[in-house]
Structure formats: structure tokens, C-alpha cells
N, C-alpha and C. Protein backbone atom coordinates (compact mmCIF):
# COMPACT_ATOMS: atom_id res chain seq x y z
N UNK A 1 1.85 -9.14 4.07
CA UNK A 1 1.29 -9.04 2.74
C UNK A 1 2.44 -9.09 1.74
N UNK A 2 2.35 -9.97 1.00
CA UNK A 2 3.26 -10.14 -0.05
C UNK A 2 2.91 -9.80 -1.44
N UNK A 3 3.58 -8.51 -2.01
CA UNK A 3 3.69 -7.80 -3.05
C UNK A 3 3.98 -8.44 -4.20
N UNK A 4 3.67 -8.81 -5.54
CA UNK A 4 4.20 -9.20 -6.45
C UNK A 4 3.98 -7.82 -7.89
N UNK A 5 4.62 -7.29 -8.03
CA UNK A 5 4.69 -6.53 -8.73
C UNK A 5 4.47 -7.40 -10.92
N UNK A 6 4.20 -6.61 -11.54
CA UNK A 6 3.82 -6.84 -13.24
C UNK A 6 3.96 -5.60 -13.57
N UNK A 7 4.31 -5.16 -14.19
CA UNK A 7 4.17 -3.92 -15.01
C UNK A 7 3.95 -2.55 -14.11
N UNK A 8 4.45 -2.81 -12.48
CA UNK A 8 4.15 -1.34 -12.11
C UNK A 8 2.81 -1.34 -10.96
N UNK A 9 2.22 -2.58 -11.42
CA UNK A 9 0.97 -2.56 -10.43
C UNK A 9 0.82 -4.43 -10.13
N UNK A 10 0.35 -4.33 -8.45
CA UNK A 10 0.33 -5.20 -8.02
C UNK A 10 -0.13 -6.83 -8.53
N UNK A 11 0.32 -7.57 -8.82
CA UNK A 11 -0.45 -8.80 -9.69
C UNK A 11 -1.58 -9.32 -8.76
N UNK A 12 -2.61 -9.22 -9.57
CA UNK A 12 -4.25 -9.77 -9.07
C UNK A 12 -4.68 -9.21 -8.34
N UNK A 13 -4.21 -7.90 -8.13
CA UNK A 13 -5.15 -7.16 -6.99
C UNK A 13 -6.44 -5.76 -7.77
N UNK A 14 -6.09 -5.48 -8.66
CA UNK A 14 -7.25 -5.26 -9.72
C UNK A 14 -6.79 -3.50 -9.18
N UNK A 15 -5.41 -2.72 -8.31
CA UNK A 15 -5.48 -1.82 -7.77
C UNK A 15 -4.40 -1.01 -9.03
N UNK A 16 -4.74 0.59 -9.09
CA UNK A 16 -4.02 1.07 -10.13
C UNK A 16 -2.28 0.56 -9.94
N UNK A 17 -1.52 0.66 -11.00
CA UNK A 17 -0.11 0.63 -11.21
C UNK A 17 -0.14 1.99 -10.41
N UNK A 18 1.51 1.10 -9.75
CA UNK A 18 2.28 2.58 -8.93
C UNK A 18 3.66 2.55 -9.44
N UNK A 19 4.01 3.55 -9.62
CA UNK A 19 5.58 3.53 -10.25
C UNK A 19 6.37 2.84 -8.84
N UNK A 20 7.19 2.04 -9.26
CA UNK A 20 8.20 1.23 -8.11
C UNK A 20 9.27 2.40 -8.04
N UNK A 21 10.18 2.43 -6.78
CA UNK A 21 11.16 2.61 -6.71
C UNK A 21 12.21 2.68 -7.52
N UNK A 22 12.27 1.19 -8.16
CA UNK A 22 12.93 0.26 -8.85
C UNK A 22 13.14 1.95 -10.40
N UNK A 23 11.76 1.56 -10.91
CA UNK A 23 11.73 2.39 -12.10
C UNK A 23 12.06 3.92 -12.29
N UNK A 24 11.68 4.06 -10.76
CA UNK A 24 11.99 5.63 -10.57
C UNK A 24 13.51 5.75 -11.02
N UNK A 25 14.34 5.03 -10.08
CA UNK A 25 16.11 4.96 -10.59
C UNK A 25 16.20 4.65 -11.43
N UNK A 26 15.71 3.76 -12.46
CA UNK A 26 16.84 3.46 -13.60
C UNK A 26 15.65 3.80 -14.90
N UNK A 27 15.06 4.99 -15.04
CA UNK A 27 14.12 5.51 -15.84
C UNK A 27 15.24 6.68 -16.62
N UNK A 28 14.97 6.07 -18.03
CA UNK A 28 16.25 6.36 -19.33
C UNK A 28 15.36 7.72 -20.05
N UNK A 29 16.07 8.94 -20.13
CA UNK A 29 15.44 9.85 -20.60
C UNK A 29 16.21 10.04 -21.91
N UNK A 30 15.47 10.67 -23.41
CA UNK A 30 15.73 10.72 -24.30
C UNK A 30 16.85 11.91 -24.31
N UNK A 31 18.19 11.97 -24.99
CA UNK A 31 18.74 12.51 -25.08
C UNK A 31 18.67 14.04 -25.63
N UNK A 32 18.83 15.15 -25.27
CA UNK A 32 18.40 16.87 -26.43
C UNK A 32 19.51 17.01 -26.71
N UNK A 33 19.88 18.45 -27.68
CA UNK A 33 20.53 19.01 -27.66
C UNK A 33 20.98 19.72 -27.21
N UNK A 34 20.62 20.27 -25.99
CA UNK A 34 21.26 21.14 -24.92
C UNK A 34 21.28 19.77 -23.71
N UNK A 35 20.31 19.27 -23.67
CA UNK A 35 20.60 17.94 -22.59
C UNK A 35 20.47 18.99 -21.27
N UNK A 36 20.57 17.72 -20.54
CA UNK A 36 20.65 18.38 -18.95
C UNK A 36 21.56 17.53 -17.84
N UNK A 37 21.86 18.48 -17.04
CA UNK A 37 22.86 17.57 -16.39
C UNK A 37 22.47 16.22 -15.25
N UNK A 38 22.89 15.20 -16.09
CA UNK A 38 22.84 13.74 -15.67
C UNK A 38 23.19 13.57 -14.15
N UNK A 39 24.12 14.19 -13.56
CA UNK A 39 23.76 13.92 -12.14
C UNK A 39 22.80 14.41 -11.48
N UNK A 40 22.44 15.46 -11.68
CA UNK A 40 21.40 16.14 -11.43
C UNK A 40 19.85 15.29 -11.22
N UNK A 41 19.82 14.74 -12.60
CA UNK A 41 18.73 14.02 -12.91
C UNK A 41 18.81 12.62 -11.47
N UNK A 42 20.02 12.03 -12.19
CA UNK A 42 20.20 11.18 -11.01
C UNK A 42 19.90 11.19 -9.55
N UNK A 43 20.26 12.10 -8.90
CA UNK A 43 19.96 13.38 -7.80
C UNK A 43 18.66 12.91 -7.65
N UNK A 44 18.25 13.35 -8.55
CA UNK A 44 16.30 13.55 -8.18
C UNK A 44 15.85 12.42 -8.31
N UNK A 45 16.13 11.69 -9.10
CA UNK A 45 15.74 10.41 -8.86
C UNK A 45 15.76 9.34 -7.70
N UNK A 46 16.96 9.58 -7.33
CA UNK A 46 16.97 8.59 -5.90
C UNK A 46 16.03 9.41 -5.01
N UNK A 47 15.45 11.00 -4.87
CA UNK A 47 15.56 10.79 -3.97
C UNK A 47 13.79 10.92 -4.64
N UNK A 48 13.48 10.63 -5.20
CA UNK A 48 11.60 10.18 -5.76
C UNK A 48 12.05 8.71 -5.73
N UNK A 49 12.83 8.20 -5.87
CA UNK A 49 12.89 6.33 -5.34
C UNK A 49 12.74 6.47 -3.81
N UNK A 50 13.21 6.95 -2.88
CA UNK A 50 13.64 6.65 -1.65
C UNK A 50 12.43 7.27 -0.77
N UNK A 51 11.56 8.52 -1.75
CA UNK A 51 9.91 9.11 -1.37
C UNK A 51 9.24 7.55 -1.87
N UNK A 52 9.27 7.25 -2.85
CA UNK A 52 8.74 5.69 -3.18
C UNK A 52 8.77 4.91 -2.01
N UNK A 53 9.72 4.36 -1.74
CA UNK A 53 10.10 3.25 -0.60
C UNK A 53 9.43 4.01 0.40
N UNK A 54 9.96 4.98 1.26
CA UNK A 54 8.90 5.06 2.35
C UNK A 54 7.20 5.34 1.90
N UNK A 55 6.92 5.50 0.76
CA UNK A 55 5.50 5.56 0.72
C UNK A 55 4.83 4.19 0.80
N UNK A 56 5.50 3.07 0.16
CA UNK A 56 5.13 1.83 -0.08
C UNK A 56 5.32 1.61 1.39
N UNK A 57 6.56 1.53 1.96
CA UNK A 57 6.45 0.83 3.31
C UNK A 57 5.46 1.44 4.37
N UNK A 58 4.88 2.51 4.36
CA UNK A 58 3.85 3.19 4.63
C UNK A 58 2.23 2.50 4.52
N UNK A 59 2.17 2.76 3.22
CA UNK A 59 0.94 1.85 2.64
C UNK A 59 0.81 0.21 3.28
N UNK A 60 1.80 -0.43 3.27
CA UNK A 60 1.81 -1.75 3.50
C UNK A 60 1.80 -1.26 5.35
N UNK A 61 2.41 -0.67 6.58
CA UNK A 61 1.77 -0.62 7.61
C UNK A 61 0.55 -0.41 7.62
N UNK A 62 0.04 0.74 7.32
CA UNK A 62 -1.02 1.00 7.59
C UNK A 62 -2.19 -0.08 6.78
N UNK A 63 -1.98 -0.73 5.93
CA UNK A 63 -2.66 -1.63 5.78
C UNK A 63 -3.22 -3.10 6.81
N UNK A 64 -1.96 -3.31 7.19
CA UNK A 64 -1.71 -4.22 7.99
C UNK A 64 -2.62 -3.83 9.48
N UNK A 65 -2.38 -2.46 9.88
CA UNK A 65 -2.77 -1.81 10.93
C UNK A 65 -4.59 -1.61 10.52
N UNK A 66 -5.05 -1.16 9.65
CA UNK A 66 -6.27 -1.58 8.61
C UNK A 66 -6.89 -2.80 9.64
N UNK A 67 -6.50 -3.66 8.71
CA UNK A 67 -6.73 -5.34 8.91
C UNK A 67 -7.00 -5.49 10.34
N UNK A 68 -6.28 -5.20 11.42
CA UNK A 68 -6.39 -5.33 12.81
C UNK A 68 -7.28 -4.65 13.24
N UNK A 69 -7.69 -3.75 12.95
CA UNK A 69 -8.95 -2.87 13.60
C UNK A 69 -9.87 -3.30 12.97
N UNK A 70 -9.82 -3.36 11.96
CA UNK A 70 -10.97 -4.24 11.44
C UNK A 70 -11.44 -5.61 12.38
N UNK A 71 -10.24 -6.53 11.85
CA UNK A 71 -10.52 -7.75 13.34
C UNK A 71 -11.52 -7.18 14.54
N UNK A 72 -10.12 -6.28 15.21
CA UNK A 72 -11.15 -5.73 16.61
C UNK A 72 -12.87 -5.39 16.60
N UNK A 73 -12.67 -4.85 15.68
CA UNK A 73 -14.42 -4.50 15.39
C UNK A 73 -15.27 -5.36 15.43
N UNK A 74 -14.74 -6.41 14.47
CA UNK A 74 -15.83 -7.81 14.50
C UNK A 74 -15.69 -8.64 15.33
N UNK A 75 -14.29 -8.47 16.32
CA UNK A 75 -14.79 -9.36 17.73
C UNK A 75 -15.71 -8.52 18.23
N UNK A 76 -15.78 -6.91 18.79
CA UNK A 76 -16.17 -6.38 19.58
C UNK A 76 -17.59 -6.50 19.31
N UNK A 77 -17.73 -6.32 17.96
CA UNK A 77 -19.40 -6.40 17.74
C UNK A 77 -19.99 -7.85 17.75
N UNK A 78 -19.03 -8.67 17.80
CA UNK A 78 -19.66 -10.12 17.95
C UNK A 78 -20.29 -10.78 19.91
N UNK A 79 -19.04 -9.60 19.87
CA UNK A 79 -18.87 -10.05 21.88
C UNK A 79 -19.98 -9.36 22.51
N UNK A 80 -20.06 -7.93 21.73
CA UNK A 80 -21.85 -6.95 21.94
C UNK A 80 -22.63 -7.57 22.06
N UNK A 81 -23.02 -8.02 20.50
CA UNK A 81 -24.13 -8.24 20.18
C UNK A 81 -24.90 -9.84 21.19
N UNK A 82 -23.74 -10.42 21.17
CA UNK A 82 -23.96 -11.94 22.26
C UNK A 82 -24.51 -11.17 23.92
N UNK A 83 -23.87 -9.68 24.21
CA UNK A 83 -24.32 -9.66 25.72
C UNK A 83 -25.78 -8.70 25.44
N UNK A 84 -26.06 -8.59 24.14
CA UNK A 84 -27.42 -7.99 24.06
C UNK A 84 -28.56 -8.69 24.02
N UNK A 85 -28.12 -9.84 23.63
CA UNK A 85 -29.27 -10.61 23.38
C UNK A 85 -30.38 -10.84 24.73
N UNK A 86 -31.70 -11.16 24.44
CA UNK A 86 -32.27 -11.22 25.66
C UNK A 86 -32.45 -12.69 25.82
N UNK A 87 -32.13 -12.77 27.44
CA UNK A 87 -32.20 -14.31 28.06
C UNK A 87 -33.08 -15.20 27.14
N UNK A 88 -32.59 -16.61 26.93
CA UNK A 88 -33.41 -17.41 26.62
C UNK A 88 -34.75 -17.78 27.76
N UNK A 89 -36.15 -17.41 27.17
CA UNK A 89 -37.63 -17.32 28.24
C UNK A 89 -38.64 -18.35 27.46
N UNK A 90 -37.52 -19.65 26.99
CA UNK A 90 -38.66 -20.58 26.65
C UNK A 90 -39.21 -20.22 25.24
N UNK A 91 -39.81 -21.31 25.32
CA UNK A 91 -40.65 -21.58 23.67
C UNK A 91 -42.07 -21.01 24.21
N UNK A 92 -42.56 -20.28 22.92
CA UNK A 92 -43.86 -19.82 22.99
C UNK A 92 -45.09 -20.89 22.77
């Protein structure tokens, strides 16, 4: 499955925006007057980017894994439903 990201949320898939990785790191906070300490911030950021990345790479297995059971299902119920049927006994 190939991702194309717009603004945060997937292009044409009609599914909410997810903050990227990407934005998590390089997300610019307004400067105070007491401020806070910038590595710190930094700190936390990679590591809500790097909770990002494994959540996405997460989402995209289990999607994938999704899709396949799904498959299985509709062979299995196709392969059923063919050994349920009752013998062909002629035209009425």
C-alpha cells in the first residue's frame, strides 16, 4: 500500500489526517518569556516521531494482514458454498 501523504492525511482516501512523524520533529513552538528548555522539547519529540513511525508501520501491517483474511474468507466461502450445493437432479 502506497501512502501519499497532503496536509497530514492520506491523499484520496477520505480517512482523518494523522500527524506524520515528519511534523512531529520539526513542529516550531512560539517562543515565552520564561521559554522552556529546547532540548528537552526536542527529546520528546523524537521520541512521539519514532511512537509515530512504529504506529504507522503497524497500521500499514495489520492492514495488509486485514486484506488477506479477508481474501481467505471469500475463497473459503466460495469453496463452501460450491460443496453445498445440491447435485444437479435434472430439469423439472
Amino acid at each position: 500500500m502506497t501512502e501519499v501523504y497532503r496536509s497530514g492525511q492520506l491523499y484520496g482516501t477520505g480517512l482523518p489526517a494523522r500527524m506524520t512523524p515528519h511534523e512531529a520533529r520539526n513542529r516550531a513552538f512560539d517562543p515565552r518569556r520564561r521559554g522552556v528548555d529546547q532540548d528537552q522539547v526536542r527529546a520528546f519529540q523524537t521520541e512521539v516521531a519514532d511512537e509515530l513511525t512504529d504506529l504507522h508501520r503497524q497500521i500499514r501491517r495489520l492492514t495488509v494482514e486485514n486484506e488477506r483474511l479477508k481474501r481467505a474468507v471469500r475463497d473459503w466461502q466460495a469453496m463452501h458454498a460450491r460443496e453445498c450445493r445440491p447435485p444437479n437432479q435434472g430439469h423439472w
